[in-house]
N, C-alpha and C. Protein backbone atom coordinates (compact mmCIF):
# COMPACT_ATOMS: atom_id res chain seq x y z
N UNK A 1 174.33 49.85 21.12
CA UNK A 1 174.85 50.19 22.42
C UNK A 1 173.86 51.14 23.12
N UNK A 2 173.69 51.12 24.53
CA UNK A 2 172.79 51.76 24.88
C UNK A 2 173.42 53.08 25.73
N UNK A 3 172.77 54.00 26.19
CA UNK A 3 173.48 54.54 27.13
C UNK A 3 173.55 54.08 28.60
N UNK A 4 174.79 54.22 29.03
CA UNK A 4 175.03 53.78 30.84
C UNK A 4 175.52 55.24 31.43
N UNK A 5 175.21 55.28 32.44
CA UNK A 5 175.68 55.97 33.29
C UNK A 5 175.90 55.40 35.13
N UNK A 6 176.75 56.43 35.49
CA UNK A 6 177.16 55.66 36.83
C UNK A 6 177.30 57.10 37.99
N UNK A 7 176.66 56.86 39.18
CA UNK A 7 177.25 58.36 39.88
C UNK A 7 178.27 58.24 40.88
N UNK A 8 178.63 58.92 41.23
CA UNK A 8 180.22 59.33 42.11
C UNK A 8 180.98 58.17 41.97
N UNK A 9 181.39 58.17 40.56
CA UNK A 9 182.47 57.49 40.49
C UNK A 9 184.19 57.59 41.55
N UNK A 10 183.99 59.14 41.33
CA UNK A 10 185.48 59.76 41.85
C UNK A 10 184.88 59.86 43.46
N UNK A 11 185.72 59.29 44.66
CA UNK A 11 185.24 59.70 46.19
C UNK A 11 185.59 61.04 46.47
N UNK A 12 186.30 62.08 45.83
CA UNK A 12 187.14 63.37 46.27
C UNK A 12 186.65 64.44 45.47
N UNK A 13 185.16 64.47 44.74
CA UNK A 13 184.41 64.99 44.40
C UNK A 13 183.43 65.46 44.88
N UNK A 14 182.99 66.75 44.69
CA UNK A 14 181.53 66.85 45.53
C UNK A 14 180.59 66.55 45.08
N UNK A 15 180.74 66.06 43.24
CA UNK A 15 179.74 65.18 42.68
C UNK A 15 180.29 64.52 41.57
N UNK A 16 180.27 63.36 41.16
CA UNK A 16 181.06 63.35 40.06
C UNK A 16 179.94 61.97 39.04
N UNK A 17 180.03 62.30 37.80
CA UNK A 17 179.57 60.87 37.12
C UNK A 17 179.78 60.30 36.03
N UNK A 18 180.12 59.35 35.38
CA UNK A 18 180.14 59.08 34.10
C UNK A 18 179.33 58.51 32.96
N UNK A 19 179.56 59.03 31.67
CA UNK A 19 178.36 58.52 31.03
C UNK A 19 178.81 58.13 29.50
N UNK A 20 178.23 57.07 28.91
CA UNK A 20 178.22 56.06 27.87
C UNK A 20 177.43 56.49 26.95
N UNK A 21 177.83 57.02 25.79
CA UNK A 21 176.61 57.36 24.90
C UNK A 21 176.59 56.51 23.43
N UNK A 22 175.90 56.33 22.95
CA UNK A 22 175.40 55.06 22.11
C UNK A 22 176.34 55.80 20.81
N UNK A 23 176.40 56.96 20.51
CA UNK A 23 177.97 57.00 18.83
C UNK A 23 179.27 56.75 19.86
N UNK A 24 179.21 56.31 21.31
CA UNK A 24 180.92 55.58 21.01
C UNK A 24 181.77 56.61 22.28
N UNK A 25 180.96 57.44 22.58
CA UNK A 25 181.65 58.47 23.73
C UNK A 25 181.51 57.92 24.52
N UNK A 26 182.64 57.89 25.52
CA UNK A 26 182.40 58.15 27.49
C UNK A 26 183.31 58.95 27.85
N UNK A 27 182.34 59.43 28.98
CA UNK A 27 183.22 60.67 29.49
C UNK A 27 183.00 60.93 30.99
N UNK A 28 183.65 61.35 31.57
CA UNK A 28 183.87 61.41 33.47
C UNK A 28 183.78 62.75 33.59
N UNK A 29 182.84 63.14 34.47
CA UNK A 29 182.50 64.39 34.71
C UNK A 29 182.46 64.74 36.42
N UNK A 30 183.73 65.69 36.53
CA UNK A 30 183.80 65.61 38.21
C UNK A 30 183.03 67.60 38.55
N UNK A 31 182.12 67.21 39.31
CA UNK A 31 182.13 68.79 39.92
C UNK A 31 182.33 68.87 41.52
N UNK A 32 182.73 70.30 41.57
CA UNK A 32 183.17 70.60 42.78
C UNK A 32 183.25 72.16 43.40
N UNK A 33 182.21 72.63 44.17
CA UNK A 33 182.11 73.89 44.49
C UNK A 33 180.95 73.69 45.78
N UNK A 34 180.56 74.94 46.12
CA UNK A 34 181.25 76.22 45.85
C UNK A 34 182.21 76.16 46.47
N UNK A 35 183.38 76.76 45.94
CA UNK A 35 185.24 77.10 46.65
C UNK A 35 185.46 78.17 46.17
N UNK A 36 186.78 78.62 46.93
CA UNK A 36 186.72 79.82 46.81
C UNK A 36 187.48 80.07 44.80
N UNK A 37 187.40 81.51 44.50
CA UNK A 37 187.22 81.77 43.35
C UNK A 37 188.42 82.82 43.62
N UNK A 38 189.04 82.59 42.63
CA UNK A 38 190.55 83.92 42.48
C UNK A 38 189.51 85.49 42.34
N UNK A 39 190.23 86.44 42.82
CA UNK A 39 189.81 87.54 42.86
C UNK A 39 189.33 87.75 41.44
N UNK A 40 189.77 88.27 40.41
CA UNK A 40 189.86 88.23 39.09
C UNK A 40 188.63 87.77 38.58
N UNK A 41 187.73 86.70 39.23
CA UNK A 41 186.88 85.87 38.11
C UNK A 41 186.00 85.47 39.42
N UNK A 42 185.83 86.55 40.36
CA UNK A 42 184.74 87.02 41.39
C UNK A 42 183.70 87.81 40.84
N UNK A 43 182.44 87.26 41.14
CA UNK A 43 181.16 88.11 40.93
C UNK A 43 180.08 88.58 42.29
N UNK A 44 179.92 89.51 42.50
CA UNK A 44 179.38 89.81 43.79
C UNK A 44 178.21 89.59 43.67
N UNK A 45 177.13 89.10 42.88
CA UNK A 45 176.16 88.52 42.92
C UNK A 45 175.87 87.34 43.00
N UNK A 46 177.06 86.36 41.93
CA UNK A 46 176.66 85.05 42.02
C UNK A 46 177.88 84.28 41.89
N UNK A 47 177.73 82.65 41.66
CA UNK A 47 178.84 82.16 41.30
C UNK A 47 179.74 82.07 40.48
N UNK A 48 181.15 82.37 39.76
CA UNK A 48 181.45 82.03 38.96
C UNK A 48 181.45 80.29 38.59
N UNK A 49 181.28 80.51 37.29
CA UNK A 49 181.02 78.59 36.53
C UNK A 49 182.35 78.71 35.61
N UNK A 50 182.96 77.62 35.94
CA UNK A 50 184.45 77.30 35.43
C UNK A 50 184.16 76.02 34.69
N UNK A 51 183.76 75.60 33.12
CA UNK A 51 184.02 74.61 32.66
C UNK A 51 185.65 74.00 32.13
N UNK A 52 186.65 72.50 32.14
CA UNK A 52 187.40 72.61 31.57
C UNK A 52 186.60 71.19 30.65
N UNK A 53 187.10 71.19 29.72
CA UNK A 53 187.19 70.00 29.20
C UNK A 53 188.35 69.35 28.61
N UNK A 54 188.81 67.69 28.90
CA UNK A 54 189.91 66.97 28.69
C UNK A 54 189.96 66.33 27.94
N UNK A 55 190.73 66.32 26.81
CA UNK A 55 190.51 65.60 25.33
C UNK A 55 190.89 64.45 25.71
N UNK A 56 190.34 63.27 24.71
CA UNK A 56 190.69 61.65 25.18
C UNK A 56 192.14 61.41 25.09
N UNK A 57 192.81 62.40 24.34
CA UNK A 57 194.53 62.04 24.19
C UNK A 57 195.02 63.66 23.38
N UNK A 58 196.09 63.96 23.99
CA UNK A 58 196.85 65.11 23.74
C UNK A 58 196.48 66.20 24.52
N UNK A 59 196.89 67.58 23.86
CA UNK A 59 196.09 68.56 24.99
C UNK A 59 194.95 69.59 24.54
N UNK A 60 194.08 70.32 25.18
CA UNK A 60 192.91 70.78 24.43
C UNK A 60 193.31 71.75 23.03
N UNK A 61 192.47 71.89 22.59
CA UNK A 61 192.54 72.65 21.78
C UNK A 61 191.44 73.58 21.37
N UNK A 62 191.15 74.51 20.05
CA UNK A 62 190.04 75.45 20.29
C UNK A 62 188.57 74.56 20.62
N UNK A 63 188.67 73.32 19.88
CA UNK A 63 187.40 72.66 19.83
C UNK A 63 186.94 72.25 21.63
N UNK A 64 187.99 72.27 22.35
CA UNK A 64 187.22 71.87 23.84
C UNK A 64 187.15 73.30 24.53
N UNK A 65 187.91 74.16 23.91
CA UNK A 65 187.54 75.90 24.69
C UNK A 65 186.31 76.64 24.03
N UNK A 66 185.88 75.54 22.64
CA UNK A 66 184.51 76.00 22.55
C UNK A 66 183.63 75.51 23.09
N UNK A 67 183.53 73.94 23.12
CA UNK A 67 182.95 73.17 24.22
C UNK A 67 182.91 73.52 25.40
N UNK A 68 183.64 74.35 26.05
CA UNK A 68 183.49 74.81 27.65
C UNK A 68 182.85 75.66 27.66
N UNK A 69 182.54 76.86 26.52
CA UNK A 69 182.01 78.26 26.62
C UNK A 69 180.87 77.65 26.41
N UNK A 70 180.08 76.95 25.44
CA UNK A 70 179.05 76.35 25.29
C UNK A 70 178.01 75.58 26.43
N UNK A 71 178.84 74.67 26.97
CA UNK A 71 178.52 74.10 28.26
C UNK A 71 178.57 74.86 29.60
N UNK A 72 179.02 75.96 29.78
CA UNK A 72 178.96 76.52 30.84
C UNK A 72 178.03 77.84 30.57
N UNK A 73 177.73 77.70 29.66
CA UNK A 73 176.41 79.26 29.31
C UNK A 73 175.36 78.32 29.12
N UNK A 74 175.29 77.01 28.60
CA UNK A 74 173.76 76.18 29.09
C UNK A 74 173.25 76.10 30.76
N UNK A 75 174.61 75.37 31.63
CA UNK A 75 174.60 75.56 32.93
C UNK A 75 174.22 76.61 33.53
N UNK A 76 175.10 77.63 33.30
CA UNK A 76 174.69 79.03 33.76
C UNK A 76 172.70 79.19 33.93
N UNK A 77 171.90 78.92 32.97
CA UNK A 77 171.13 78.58 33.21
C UNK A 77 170.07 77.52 33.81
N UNK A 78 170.50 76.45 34.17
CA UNK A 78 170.35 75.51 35.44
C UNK A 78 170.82 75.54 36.43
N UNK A 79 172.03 75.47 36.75
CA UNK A 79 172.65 75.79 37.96
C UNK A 79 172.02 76.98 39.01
N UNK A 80 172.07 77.01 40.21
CA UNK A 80 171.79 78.01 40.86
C UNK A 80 172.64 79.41 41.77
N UNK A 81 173.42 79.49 40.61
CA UNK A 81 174.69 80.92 40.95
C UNK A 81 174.46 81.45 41.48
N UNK A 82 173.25 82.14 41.64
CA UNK A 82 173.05 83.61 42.93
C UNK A 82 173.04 82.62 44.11
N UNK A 83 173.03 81.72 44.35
CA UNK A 83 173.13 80.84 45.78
C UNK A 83 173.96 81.30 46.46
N UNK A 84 175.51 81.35 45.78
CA UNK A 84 176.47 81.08 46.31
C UNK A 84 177.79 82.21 45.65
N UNK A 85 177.30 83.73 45.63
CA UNK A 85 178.16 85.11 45.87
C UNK A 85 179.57 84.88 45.77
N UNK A 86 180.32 85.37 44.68
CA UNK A 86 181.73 85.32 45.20
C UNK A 86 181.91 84.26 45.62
N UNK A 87 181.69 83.11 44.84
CA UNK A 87 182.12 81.47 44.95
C UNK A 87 182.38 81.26 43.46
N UNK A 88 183.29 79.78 43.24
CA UNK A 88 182.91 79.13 42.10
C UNK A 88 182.14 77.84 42.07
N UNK A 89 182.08 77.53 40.89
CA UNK A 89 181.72 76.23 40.75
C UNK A 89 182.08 75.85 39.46
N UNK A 90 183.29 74.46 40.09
CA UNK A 90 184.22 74.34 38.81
C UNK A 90 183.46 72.70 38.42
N UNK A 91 183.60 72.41 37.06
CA UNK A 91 183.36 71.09 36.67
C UNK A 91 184.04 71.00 35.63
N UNK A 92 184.80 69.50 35.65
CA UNK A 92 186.06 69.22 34.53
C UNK A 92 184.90 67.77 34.08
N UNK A 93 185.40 67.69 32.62
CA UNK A 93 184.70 67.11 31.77
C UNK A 93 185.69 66.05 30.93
N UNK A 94 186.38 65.21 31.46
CA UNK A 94 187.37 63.71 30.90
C UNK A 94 186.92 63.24 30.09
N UNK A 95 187.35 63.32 28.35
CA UNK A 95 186.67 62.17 27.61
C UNK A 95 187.34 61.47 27.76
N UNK A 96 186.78 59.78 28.03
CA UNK A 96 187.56 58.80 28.36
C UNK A 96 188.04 57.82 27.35
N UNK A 97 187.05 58.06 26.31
CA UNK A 97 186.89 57.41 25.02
C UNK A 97 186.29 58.14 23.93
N UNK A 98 186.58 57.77 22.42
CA UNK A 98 186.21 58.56 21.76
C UNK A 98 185.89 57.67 20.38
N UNK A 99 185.24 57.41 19.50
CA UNK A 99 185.30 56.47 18.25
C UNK A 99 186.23 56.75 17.34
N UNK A 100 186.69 55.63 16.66
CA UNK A 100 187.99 56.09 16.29
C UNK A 100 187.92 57.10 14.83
N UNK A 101 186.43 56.52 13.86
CA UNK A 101 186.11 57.21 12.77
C UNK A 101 185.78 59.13 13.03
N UNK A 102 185.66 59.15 14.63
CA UNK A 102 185.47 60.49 14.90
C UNK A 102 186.75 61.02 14.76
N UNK A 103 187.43 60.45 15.65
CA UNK A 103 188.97 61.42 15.56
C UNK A 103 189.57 61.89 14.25
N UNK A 104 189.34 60.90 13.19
CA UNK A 104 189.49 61.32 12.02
C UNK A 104 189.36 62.19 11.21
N UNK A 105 187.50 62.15 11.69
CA UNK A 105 186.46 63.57 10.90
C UNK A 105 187.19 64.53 11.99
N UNK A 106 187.26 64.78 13.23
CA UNK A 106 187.35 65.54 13.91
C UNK A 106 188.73 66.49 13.48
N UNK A 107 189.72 65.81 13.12
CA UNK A 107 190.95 66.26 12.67
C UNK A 107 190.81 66.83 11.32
N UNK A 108 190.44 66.57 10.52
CA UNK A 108 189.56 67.26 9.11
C UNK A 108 188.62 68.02 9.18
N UNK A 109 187.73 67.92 10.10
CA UNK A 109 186.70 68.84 10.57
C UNK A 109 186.06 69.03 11.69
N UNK A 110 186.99 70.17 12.43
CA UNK A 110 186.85 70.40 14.05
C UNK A 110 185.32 70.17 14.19
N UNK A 111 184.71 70.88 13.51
CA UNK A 111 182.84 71.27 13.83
C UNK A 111 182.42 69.75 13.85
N UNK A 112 182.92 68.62 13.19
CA UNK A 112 182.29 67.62 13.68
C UNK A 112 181.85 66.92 14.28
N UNK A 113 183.32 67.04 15.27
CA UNK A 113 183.54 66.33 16.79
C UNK A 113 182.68 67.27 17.74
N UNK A 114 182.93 68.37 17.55
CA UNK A 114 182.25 69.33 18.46
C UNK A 114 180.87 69.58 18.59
N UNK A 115 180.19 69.08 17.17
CA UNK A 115 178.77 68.85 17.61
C UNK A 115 178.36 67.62 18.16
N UNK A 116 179.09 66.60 17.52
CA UNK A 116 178.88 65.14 18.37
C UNK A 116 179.21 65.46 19.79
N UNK A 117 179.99 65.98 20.22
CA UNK A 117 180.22 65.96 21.86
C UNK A 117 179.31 67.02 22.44
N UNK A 118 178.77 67.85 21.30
CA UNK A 118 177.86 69.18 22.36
C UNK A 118 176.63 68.16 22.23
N UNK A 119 175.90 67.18 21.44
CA UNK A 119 175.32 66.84 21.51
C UNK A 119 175.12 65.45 22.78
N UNK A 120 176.45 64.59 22.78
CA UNK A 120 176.17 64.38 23.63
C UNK A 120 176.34 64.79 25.87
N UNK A 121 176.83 65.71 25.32
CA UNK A 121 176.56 66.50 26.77
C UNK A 121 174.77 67.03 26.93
N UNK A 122 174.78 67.87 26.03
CA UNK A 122 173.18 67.89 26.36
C UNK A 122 172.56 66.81 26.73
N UNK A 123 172.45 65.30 26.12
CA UNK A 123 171.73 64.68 26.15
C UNK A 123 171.99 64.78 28.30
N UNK A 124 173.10 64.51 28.10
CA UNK A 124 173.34 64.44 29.59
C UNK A 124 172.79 65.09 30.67
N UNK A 125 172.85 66.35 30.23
CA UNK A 125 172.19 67.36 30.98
C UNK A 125 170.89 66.81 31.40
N UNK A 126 170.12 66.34 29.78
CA UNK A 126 168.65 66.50 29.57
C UNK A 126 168.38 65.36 30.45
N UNK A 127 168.89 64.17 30.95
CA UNK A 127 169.28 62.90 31.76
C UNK A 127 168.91 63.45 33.20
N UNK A 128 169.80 64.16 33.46
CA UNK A 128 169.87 64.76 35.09
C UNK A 128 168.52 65.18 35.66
N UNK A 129 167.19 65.83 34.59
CA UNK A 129 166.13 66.13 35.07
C UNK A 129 164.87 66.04 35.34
């Protein structure tokens, strides 16, 4: 299987894309900023970066709130935050699919799934440039 990808899938996005990765993932990735940012999780220098990520079935758990801290401290360094002061910039991360021998390991061993998916987000990243 090769990898595919596709851009602005979603029209109500300010960018959105999805991507096919050869162990068996796809996943829909919508971003959308800068908007405004709750007081609380305001930075007067730059943007706040809001990752969520959406498990292929049920609801998150620690393994996608590590996946978000992960993915949004790589960003943090690409992205251009001081742009945009006391803004956010949120991006939600849909797995749409998942292999089924993963869910397995993944349920026996969180760290499994979680490097297969940090791995293939990077690749993604590494795609974009």
């Amino acid at each position: 299987m090769d990898i595919q990808t596709s851009l602005h899938p979603l029209n109500r996005a300010d960018g959105s894309a999805t991507y096919t990765s050869p162990n068996g993932y796809s996943v829909l990735a919508a971003v959308n900023g800068p908007v405004e940012v709750q007081r609380r999780d305001e930075l007067p220098e730059e943007a706040h970066m809001e990752v969520n990520v959406r498990p292929h079935d049920g609801v998150g758990q620690v393994k996608e709130r590590h996946l978000e801290v992960v993915i949004a401290n790589m960003l943090r360094d690409v992205v251009h935050l001081h742009m945009f002061p006391r803004q956010m910039v949120q991006l939600t991360l849909q797995i749409l699919k998942a292999p089924v021998d993963d869910k397995a390991i993944g349920r026996t061993n969180p760290q499994a799934e979680s490097v297969r998916l940090q791995s293939t987000f990077t690749t993604t990243n590494n795609c974009t440039h």
